[in-house]
N, C-alpha and C. Protein backbone atom coordinates (compact mmCIF):
# COMPACT_ATOMS: atom_id res chain seq x y z
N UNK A 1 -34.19 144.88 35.34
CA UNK A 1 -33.20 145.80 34.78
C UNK A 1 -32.54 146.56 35.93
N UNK A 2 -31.20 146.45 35.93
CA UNK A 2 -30.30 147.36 36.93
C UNK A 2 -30.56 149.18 36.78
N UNK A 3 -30.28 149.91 38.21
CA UNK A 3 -30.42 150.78 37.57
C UNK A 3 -29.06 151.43 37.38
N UNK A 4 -28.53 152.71 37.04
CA UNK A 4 -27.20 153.55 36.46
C UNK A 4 -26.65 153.04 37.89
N UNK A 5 -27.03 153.47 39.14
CA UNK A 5 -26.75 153.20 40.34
C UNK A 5 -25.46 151.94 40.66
N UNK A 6 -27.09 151.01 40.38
CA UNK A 6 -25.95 149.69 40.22
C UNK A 6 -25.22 148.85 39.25
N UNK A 7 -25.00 149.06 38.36
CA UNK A 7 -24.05 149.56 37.47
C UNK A 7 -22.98 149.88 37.61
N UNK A 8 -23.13 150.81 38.34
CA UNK A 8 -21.62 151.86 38.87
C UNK A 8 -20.92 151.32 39.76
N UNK A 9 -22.02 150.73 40.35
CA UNK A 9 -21.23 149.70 41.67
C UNK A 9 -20.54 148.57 41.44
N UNK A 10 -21.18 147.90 40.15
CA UNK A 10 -20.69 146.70 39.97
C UNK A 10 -19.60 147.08 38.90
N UNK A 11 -19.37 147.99 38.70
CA UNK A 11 -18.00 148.28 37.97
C UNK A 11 -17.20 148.62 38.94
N UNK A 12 -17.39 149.72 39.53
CA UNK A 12 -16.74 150.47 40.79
C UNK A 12 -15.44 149.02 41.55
N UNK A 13 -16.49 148.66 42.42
CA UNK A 13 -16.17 147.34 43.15
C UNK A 13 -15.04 146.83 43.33
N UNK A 14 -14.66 146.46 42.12
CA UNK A 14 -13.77 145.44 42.27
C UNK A 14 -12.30 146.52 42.17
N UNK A 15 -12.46 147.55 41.36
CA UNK A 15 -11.16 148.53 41.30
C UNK A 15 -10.91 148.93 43.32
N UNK A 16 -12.13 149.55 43.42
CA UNK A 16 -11.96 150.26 44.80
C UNK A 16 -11.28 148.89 45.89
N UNK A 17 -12.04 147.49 45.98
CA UNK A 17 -11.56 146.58 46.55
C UNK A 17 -9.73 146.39 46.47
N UNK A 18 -9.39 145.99 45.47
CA UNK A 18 -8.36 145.97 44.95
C UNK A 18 -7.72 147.31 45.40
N UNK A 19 -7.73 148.41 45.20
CA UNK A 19 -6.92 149.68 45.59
C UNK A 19 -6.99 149.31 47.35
N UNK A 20 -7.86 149.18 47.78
CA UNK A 20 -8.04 149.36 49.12
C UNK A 20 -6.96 147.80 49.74
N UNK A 21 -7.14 146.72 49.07
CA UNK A 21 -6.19 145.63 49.82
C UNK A 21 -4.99 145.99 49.49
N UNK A 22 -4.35 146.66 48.47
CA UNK A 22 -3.22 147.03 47.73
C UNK A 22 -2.57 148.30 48.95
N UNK A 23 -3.35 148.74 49.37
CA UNK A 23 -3.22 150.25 50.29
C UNK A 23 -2.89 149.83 52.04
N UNK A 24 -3.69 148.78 52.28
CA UNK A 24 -3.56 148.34 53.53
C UNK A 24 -2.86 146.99 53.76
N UNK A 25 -2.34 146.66 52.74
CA UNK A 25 -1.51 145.40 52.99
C UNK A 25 -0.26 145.32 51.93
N UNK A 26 0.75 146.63 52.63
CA UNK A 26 1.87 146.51 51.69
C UNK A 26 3.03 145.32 51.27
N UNK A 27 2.79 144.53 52.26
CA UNK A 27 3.66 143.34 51.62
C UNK A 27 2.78 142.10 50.40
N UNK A 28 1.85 142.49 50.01
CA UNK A 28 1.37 142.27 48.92
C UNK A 28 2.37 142.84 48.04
N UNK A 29 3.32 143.64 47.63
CA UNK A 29 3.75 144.51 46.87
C UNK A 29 5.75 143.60 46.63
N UNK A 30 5.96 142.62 47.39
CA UNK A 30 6.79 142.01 48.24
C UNK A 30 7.64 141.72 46.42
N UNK A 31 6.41 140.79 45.69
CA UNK A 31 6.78 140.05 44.08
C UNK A 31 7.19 141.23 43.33
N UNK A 32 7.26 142.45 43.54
CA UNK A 32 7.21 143.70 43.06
C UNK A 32 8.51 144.52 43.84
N UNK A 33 9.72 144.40 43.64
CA UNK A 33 10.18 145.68 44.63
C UNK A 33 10.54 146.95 44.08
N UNK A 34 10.30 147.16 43.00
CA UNK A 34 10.41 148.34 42.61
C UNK A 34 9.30 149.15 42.93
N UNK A 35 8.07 148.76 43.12
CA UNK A 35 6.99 149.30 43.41
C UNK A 35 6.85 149.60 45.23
N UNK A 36 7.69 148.68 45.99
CA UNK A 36 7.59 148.95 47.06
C UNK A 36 8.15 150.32 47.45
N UNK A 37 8.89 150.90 46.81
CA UNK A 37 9.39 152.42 47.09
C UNK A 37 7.87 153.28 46.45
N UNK A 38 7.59 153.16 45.61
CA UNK A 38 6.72 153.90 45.27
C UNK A 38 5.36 154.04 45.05
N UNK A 39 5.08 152.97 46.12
CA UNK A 39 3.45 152.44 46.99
C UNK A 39 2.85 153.63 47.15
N UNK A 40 3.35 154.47 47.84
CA UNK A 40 2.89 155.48 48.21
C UNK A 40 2.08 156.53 46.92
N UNK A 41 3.39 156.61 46.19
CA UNK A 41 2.64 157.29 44.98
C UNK A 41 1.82 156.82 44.24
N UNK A 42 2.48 155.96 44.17
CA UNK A 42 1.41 155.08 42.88
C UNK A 42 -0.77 154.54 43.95
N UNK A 43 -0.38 154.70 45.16
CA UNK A 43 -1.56 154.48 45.28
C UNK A 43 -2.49 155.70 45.75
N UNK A 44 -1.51 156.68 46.79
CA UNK A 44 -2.10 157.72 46.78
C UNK A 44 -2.95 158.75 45.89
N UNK A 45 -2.24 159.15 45.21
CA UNK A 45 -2.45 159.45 43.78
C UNK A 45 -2.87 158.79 42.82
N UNK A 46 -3.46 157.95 43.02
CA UNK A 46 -4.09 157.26 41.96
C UNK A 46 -5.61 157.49 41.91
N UNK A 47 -6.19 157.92 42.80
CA UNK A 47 -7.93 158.42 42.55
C UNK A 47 -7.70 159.75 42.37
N UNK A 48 -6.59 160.67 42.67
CA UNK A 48 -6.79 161.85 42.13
C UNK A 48 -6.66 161.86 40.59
N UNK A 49 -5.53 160.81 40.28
CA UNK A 49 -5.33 160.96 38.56
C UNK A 49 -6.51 160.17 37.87
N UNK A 50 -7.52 159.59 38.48
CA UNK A 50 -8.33 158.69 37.65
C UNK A 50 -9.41 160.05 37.59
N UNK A 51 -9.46 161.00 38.90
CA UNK A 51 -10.70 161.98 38.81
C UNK A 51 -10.24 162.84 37.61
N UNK A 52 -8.94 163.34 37.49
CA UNK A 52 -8.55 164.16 36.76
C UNK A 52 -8.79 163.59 34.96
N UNK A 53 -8.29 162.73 35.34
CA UNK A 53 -8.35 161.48 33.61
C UNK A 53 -10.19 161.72 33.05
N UNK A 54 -10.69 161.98 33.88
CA UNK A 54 -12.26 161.51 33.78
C UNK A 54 -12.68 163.37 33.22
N UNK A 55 -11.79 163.87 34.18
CA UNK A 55 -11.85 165.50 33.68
C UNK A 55 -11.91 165.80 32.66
N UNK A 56 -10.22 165.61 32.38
CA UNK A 56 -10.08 165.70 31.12
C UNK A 56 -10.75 165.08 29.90
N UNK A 57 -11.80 163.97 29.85
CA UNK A 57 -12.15 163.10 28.72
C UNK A 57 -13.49 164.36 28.59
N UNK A 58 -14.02 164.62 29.99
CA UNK A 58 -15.07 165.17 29.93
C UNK A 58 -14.94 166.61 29.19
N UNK A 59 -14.10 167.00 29.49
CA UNK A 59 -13.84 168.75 28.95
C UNK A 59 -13.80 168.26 27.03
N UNK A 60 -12.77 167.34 26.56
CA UNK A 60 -12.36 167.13 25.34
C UNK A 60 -13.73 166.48 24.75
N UNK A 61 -14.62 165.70 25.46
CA UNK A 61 -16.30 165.19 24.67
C UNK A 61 -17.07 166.29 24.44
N UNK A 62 -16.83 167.24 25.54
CA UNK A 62 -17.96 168.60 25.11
C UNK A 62 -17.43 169.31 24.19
N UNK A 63 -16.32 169.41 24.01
CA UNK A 63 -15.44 170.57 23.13
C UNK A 63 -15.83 169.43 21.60
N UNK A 64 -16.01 168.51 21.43
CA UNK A 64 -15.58 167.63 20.50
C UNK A 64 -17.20 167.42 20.30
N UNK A 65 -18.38 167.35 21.27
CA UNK A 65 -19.77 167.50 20.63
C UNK A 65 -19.87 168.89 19.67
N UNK A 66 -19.43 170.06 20.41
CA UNK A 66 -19.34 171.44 19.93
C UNK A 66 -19.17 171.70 18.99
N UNK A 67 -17.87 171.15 18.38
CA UNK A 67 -17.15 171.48 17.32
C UNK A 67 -17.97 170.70 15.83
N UNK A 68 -18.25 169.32 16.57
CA UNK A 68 -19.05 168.44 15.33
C UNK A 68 -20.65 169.24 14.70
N UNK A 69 -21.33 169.54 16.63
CA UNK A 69 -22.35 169.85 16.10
C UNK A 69 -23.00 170.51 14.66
N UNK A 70 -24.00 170.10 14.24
CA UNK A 70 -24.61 170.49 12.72
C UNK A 70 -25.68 171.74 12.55
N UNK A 71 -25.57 172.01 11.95
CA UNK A 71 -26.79 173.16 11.63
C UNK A 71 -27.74 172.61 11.19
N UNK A 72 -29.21 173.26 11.42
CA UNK A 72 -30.12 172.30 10.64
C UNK A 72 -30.41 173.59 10.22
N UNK A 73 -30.46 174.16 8.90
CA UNK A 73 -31.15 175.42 7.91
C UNK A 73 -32.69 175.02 7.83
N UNK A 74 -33.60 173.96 7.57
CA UNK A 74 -34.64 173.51 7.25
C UNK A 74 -35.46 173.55 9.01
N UNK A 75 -34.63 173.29 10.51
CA UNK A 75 -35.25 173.51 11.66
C UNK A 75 -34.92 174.90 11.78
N UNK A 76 -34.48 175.89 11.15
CA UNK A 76 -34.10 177.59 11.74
C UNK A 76 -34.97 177.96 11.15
N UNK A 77 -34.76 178.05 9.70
CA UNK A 77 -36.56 178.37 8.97
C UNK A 77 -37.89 177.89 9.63
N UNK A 78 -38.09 176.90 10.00
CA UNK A 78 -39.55 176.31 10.91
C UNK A 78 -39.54 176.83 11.63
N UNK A 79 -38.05 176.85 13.22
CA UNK A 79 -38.68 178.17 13.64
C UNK A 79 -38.64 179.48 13.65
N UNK A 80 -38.14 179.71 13.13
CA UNK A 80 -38.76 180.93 12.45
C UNK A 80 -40.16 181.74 12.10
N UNK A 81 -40.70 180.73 11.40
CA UNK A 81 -41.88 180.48 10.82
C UNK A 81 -42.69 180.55 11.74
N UNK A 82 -42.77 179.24 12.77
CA UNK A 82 -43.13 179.35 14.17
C UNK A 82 -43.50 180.90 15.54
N UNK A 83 -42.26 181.24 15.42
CA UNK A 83 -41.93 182.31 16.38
C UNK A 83 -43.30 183.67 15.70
N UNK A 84 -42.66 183.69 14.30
CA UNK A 84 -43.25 184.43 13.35
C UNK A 84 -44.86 184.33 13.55
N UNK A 85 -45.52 182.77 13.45
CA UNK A 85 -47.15 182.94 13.84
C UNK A 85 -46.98 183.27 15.35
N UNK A 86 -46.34 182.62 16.34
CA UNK A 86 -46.97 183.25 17.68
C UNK A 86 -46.56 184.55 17.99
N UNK A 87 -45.98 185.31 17.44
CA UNK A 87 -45.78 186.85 17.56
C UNK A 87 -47.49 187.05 16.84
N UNK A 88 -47.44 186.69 15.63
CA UNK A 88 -49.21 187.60 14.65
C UNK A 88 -49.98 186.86 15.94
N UNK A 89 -50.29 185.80 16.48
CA UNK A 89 -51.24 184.79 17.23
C UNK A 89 -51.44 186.32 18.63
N UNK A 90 -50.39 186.25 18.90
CA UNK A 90 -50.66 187.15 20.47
C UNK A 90 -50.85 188.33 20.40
N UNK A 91 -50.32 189.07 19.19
CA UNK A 91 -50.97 189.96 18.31
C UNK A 91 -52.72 190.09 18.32
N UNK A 92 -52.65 189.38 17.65
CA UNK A 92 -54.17 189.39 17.40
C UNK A 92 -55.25 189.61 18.95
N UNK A 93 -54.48 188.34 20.01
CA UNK A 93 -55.27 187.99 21.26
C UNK A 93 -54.93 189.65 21.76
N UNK A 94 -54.21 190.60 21.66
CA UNK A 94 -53.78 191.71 22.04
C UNK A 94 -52.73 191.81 23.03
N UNK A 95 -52.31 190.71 23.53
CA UNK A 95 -51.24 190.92 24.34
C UNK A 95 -49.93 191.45 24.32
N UNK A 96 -49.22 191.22 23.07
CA UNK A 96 -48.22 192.22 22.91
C UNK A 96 -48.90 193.57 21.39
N UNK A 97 -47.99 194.18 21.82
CA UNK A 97 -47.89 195.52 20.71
C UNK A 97 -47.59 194.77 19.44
């Protein structure tokens, strides 16, 4: 079994390869000339907008676990219940008031 590690790599890989021959060998870009003016942008900026893209998914999954999350009434009562014996429990042992 791979671990998360490599995984990442073997996804990673082939994008970073590709950006990197795309970056250092602009007449690759030759079948393309509209892109040859805007090599620059389009590659420079392109790991900042993939970090940012990744940002943003991340901010909108937590806001979007948040919002779904559930109440459990039947786990607040237990502990409750819970909290309730180890307050009498340490009570008793005398440790708190």
């Amino acid at each position: 079994m791979a671990t998360q590690l490599t995984l990442f790599f073997l996804r990673f890989l082939p994008f970073l390869t590709i950006w990197t021959i795309l970056f250092l060998k602009p007449s690759l870009f030759n079948f393309m000339p509209w892109l040859i003016k805007q090599r620059i942008q389009l590659l420079i900026y392109s790991p900042l907008i993939l970090v940012g893209s990744l940002g943003i998914y991340a901010v909108l999954t937590v806001i979007y676990g948040v919002a779904t999350f559930n109440d459990c009434k039947n786990a607040r009562e237990e502990l409750i219940k819970e909290v309730a014996e180890a307050k009498e429990d340490l009570r008793k042992r005398g440790i708190i008031e």
